[in-house]
N, C-alpha and C. Protein backbone atom coordinates (compact mmCIF):
# COMPACT_ATOMS: atom_id res chain seq x y z
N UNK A 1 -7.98 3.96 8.03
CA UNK A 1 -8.41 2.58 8.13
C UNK A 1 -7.82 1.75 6.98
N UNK A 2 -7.71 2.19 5.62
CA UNK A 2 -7.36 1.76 4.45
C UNK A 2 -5.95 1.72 3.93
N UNK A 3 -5.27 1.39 3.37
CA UNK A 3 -3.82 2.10 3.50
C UNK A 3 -4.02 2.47 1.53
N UNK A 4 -3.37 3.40 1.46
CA UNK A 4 -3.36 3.73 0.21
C UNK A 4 -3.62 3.06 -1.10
N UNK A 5 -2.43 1.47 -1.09
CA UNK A 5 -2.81 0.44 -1.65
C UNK A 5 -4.26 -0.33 -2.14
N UNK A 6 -4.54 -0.56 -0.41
CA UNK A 6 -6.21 -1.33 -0.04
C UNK A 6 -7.04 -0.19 -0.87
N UNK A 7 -7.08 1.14 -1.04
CA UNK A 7 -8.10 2.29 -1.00
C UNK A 7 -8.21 2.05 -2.84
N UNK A 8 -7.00 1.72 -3.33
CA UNK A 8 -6.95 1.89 -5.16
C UNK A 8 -7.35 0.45 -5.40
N UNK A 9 -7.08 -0.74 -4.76
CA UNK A 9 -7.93 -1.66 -5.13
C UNK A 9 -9.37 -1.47 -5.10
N UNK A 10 -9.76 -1.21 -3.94
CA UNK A 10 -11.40 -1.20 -3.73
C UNK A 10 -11.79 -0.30 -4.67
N UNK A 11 -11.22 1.05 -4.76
CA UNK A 11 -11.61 1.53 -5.98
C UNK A 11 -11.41 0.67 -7.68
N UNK A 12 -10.48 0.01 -7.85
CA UNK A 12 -10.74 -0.89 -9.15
C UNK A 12 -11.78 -1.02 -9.11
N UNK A 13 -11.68 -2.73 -8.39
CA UNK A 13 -12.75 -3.56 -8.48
C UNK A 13 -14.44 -2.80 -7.99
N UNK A 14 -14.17 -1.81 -7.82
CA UNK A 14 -15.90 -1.41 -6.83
C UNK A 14 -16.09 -0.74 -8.41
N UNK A 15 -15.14 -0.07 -9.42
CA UNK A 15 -15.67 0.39 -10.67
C UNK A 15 -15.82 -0.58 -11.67
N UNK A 16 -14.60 -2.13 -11.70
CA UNK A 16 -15.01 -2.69 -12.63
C UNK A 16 -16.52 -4.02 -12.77
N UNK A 17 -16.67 -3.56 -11.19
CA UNK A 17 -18.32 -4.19 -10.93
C UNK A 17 -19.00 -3.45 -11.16
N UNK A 18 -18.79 -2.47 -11.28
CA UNK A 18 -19.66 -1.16 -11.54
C UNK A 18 -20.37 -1.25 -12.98
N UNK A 19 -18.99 -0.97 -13.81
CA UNK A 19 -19.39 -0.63 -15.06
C UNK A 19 -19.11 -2.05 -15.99
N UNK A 20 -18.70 -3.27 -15.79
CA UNK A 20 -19.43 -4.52 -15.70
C UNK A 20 -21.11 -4.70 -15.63
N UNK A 21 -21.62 -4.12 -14.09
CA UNK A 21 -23.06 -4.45 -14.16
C UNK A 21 -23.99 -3.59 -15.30
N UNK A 22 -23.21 -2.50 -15.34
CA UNK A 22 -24.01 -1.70 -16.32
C UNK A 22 -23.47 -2.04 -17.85
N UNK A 23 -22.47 -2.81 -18.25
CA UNK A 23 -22.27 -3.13 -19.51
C UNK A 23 -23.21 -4.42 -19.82
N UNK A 24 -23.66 -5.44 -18.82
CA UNK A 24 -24.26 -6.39 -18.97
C UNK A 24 -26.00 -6.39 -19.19
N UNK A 25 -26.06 -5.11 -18.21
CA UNK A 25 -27.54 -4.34 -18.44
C UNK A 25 -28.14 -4.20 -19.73
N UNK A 26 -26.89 -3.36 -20.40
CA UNK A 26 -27.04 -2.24 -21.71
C UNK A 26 -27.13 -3.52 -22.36
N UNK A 27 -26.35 -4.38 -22.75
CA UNK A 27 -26.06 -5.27 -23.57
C UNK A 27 -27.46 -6.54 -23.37
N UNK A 28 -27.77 -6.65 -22.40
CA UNK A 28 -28.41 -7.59 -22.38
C UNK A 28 -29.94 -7.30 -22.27
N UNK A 29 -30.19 -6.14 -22.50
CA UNK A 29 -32.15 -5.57 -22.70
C UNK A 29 -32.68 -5.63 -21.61
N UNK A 30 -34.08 -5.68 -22.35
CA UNK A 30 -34.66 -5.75 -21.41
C UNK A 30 -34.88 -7.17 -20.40
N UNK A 31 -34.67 -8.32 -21.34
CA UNK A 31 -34.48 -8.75 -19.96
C UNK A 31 -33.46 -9.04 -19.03
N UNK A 32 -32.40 -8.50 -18.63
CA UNK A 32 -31.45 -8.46 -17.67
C UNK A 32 -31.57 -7.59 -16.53
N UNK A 33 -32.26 -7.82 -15.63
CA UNK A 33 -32.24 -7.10 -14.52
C UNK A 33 -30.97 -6.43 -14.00
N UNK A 34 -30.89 -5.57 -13.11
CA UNK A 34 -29.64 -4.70 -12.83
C UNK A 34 -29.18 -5.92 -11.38
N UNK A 35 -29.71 -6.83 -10.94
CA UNK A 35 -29.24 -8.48 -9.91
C UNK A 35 -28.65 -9.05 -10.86
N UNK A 36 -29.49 -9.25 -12.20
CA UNK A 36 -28.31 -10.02 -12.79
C UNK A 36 -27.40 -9.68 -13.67
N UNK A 37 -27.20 -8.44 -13.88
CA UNK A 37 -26.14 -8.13 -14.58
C UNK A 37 -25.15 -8.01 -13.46
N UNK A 38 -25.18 -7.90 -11.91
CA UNK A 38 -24.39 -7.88 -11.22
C UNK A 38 -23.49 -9.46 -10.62
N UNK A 39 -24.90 -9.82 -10.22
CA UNK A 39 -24.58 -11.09 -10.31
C UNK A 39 -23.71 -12.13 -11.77
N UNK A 40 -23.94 -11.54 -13.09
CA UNK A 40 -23.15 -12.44 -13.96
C UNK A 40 -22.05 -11.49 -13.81
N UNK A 41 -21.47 -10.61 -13.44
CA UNK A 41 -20.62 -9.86 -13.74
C UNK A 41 -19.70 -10.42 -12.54
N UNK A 42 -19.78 -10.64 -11.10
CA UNK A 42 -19.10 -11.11 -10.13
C UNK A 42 -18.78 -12.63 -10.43
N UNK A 43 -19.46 -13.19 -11.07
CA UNK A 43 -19.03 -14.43 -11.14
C UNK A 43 -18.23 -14.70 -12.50
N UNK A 44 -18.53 -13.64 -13.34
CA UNK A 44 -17.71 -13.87 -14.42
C UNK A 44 -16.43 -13.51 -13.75
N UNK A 45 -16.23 -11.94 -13.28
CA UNK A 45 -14.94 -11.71 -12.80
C UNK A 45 -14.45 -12.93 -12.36
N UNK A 46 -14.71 -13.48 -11.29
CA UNK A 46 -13.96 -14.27 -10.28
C UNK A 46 -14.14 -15.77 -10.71
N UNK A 47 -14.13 -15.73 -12.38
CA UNK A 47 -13.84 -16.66 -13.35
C UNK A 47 -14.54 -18.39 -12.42
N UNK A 48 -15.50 -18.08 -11.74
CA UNK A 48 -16.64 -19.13 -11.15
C UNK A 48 -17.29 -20.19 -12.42
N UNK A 49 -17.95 -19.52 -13.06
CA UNK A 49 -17.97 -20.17 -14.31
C UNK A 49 -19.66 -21.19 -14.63
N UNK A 50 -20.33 -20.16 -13.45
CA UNK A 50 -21.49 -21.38 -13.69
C UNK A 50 -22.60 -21.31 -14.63
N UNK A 51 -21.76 -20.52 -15.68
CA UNK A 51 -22.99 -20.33 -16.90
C UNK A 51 -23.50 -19.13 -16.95
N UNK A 52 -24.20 -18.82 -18.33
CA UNK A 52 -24.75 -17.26 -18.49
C UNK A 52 -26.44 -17.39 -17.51
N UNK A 53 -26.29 -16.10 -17.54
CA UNK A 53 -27.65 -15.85 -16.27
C UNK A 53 -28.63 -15.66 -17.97
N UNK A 54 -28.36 -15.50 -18.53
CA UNK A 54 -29.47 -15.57 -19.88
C UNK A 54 -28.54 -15.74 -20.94
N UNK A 55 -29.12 -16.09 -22.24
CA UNK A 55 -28.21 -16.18 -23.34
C UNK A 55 -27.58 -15.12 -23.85
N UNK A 56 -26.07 -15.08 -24.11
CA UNK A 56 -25.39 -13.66 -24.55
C UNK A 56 -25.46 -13.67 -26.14
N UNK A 57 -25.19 -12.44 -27.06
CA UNK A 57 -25.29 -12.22 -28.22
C UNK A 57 -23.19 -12.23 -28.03
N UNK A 58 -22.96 -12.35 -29.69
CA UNK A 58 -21.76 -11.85 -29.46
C UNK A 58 -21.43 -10.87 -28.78
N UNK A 59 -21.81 -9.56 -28.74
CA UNK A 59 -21.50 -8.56 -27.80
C UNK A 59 -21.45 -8.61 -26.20
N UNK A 60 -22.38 -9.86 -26.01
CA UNK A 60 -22.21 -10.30 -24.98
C UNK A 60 -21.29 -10.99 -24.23
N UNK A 61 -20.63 -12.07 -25.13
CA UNK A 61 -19.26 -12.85 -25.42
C UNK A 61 -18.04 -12.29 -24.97
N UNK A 62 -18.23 -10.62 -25.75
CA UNK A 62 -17.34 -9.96 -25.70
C UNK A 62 -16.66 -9.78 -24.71
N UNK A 63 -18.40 -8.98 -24.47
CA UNK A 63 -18.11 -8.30 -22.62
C UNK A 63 -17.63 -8.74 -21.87
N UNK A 64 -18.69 -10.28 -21.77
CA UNK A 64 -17.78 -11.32 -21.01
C UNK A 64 -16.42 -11.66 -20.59
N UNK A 65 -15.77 -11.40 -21.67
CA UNK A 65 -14.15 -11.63 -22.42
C UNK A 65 -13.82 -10.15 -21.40
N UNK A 66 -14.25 -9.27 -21.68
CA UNK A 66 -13.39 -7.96 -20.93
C UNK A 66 -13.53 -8.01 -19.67
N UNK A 67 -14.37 -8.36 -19.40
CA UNK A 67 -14.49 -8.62 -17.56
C UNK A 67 -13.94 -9.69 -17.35
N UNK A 68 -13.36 -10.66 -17.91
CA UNK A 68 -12.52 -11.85 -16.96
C UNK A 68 -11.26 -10.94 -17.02
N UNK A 69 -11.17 -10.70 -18.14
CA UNK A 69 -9.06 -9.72 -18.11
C UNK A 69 -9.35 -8.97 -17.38
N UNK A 70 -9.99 -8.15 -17.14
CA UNK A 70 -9.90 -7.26 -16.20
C UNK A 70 -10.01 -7.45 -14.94
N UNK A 71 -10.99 -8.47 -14.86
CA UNK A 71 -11.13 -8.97 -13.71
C UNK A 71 -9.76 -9.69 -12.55
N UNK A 72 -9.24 -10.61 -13.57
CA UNK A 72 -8.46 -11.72 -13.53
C UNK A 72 -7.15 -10.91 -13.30
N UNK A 73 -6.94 -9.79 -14.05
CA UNK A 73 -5.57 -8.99 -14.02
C UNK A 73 -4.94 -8.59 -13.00
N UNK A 74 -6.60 -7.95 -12.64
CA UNK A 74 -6.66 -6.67 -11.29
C UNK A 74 -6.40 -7.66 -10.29
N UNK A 75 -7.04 -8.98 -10.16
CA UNK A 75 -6.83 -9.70 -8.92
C UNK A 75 -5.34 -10.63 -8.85
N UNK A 76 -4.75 -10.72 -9.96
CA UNK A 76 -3.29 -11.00 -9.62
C UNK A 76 -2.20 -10.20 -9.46
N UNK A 77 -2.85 -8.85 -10.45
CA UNK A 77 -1.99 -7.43 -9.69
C UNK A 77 -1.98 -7.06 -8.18
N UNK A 78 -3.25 -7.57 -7.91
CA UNK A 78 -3.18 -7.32 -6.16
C UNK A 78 -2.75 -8.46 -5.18
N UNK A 79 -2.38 -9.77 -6.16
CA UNK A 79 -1.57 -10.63 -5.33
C UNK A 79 0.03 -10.70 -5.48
N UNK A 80 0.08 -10.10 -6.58
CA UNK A 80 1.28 -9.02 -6.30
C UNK A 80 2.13 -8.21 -5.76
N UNK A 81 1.12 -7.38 -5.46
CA UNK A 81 1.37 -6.55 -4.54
C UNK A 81 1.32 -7.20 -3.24
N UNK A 82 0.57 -7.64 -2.90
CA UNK A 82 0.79 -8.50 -0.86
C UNK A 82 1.72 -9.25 -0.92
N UNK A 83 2.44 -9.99 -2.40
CA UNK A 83 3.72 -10.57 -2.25
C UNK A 83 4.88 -9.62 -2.33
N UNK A 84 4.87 -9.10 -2.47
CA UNK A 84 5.77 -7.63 -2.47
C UNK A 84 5.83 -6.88 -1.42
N UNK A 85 4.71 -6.66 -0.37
CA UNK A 85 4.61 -6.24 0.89
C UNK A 85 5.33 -7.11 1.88
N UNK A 86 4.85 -8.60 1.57
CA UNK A 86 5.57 -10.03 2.27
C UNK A 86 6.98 -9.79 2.27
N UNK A 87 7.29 -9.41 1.26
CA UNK A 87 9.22 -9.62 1.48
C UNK A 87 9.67 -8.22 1.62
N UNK A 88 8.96 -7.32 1.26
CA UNK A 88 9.11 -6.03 1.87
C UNK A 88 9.55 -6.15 3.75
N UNK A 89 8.01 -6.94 4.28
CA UNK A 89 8.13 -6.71 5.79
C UNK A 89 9.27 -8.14 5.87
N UNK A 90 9.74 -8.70 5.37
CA UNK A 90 10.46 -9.90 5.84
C UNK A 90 11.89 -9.00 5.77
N UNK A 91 12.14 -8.41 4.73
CA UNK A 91 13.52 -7.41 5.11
C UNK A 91 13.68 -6.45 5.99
N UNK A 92 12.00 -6.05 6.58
CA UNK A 92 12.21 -4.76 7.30
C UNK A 92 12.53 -5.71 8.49
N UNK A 93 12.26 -7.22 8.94
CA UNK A 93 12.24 -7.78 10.10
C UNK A 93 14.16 -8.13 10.19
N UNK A 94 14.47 -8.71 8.73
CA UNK A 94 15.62 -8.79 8.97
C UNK A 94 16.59 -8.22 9.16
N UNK A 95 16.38 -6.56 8.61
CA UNK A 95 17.04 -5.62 8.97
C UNK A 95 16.85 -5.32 10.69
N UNK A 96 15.60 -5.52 11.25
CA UNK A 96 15.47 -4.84 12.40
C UNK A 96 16.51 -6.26 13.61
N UNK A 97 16.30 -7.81 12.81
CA UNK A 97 17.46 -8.70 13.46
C UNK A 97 18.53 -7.71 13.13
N UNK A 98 18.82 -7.64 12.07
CA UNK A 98 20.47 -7.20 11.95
C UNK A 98 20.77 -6.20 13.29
N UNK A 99 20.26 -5.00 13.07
CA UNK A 99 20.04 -3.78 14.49
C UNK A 99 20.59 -4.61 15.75
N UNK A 100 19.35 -5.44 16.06
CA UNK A 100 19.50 -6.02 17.21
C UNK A 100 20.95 -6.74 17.54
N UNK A 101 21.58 -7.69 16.48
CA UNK A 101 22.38 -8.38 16.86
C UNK A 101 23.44 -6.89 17.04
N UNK A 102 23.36 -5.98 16.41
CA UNK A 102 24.41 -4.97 15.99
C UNK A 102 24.73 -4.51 17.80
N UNK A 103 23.33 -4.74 17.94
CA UNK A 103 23.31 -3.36 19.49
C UNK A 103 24.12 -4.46 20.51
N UNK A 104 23.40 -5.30 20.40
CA UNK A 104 24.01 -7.06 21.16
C UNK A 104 25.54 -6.59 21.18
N UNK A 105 26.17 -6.66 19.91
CA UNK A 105 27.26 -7.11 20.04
C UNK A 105 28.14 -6.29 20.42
N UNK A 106 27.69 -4.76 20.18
CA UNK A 106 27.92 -2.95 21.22
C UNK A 106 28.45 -3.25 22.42
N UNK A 107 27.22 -4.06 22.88
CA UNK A 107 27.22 -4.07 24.39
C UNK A 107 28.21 -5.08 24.76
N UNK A 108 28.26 -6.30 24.45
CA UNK A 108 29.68 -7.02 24.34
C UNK A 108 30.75 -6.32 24.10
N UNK A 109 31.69 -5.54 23.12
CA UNK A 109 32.61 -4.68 23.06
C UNK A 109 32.75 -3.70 23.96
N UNK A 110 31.67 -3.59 24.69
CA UNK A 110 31.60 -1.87 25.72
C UNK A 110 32.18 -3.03 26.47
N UNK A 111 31.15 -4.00 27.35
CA UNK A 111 31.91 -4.93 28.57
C UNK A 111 32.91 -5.64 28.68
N UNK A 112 33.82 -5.99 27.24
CA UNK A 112 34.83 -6.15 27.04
C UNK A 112 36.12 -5.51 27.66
N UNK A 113 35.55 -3.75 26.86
CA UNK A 113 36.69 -2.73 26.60
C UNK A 113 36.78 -2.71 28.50
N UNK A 114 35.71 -2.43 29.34
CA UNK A 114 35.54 -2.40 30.26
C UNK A 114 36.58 -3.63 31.26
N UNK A 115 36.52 -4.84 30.73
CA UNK A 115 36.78 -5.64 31.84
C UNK A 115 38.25 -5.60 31.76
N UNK A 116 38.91 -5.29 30.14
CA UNK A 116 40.44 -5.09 30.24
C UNK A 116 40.35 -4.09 30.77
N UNK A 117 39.78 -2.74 30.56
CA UNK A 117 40.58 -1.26 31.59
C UNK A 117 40.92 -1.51 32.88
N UNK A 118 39.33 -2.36 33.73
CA UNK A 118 39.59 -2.96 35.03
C UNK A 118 40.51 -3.59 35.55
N UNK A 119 41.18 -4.42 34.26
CA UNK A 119 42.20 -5.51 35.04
C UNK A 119 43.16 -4.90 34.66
N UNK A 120 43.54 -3.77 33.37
CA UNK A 120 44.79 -2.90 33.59
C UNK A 120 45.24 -2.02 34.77
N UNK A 121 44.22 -1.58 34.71
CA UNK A 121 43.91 -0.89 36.50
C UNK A 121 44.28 -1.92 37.61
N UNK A 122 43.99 -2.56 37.65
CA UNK A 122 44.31 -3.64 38.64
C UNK A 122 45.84 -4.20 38.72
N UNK A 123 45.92 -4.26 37.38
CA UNK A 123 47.58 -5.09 37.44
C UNK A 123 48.40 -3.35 38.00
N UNK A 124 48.36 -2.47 36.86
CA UNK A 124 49.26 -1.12 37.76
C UNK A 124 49.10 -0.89 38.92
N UNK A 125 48.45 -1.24 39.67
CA UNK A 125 48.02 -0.81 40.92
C UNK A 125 48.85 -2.20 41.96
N UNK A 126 49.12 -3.55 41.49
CA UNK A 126 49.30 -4.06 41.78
C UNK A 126 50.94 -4.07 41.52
N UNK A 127 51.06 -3.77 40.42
CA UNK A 127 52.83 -3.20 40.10
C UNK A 127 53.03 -2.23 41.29
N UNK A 128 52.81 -1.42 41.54
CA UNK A 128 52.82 -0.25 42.26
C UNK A 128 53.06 -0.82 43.86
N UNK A 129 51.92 -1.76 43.99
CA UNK A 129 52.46 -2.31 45.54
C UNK A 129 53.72 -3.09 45.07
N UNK A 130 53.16 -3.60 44.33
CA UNK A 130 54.74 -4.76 44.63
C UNK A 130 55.66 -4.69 43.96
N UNK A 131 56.25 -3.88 43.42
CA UNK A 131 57.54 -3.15 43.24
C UNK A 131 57.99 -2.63 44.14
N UNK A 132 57.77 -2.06 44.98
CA UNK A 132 58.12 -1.47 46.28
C UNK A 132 58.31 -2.54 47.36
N UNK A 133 57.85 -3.48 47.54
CA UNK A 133 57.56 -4.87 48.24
C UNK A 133 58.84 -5.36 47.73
N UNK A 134 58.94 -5.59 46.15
CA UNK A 134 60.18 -6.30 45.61
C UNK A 134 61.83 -5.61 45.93
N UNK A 135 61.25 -4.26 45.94
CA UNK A 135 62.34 -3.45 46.38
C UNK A 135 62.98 -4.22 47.96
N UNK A 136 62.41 -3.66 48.63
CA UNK A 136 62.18 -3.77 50.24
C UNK A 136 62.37 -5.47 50.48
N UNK A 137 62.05 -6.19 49.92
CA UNK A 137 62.25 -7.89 49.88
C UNK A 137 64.00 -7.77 49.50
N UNK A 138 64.50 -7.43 48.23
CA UNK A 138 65.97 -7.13 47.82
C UNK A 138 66.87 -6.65 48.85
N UNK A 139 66.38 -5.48 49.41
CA UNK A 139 67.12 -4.50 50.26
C UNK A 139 67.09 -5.85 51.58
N UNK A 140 66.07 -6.27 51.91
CA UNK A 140 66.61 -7.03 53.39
C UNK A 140 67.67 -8.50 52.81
N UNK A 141 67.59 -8.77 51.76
CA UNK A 141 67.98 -10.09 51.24
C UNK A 141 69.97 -9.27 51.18
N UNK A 142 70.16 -8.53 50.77
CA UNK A 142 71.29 -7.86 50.69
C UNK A 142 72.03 -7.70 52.20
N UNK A 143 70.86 -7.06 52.84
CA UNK A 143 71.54 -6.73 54.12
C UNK A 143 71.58 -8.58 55.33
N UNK A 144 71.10 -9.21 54.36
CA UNK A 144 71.14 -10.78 55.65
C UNK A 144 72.25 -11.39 54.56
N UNK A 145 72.57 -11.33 53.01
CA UNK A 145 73.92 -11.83 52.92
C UNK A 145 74.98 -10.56 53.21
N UNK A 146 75.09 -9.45 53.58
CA UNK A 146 76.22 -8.58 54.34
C UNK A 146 76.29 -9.16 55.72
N UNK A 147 74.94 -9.67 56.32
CA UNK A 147 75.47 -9.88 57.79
C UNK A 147 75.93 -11.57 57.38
N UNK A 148 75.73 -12.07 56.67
CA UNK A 148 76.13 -13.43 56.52
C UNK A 148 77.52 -13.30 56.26
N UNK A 149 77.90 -12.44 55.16
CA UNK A 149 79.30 -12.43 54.94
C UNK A 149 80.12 -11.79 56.16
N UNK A 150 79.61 -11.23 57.25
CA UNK A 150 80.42 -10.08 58.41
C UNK A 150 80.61 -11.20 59.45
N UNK A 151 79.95 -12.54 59.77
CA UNK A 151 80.17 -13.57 60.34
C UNK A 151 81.15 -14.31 59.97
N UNK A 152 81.00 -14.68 58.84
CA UNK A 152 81.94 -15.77 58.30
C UNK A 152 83.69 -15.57 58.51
């Protein structure tokens, strides 16, 4: 269902929400519920920006700080990659034009080679009658100026 690619993203991001929600937990006591350490952690990733779900300590700051890079990284590494797939499949398409015109133009050279053999065939065959015709045309043209000259 996944292709190898899709399978190592979801694994990133499904760990750096992971251990995001649980860095925001640890860091943030008791009162940070394990909703909102998830919740500030998705919205920090995806650099949303609508404020801390409670007040952070520096360590909190921090965290903060490591989950946007990481966050932010992972998600332009993976727009990366689909732009890289993009011109990947745009060469595999243009290669598969190239093929096509290749086979195209096969088949033109085959019906080519074809229509001269035909009409070589045709003209020898046509030498063949009428050389003999030209013969036989000569031979009577000879024998009507012998009888032309046997009159005169």
């Amino acid at each position: 269902m996944f292709s190898r690619k899709s399978s190592k993203f979801l694994a990133y991001f499904t760990i750096l929400i992971s251990v995001g929600t649980l860095g925001f937990y640890v860091i943030g006591g008791d009162e940070w519920s394990l909703i909102d350490s998830f919740y500030m952690t998705l919205f920090t990733m995806t650099t949303v920006g609508f404020g801390e779900v409670h007040p952070l300590n520096d360590l909190g700051r921090l965290w903060t700080s490591f989950v946007i890079v990481f966050g932010v990284s992972g998600f332009l590494y993976m727009l990366s990659e689909i732009g890289a797939e993009l011109v990947e499949f745009r060469v595999y398409k243009e290669n598969q034009k190239k093929r096509k015109m290749s086979w195209i133009s096969r088949i033109w050279i085959w019906i080519i080679t074809r229509i001269k053999w035909k009409m070589t065939q045709f003209f020898w065959k046509m030498n063949q009658i009428l050389i003999p015709l030209q013969m036989l045309a000569l031979n009577q043209l000879k024998r009507v100026k012998n009888n032309f000259n046997f009159y005169n």
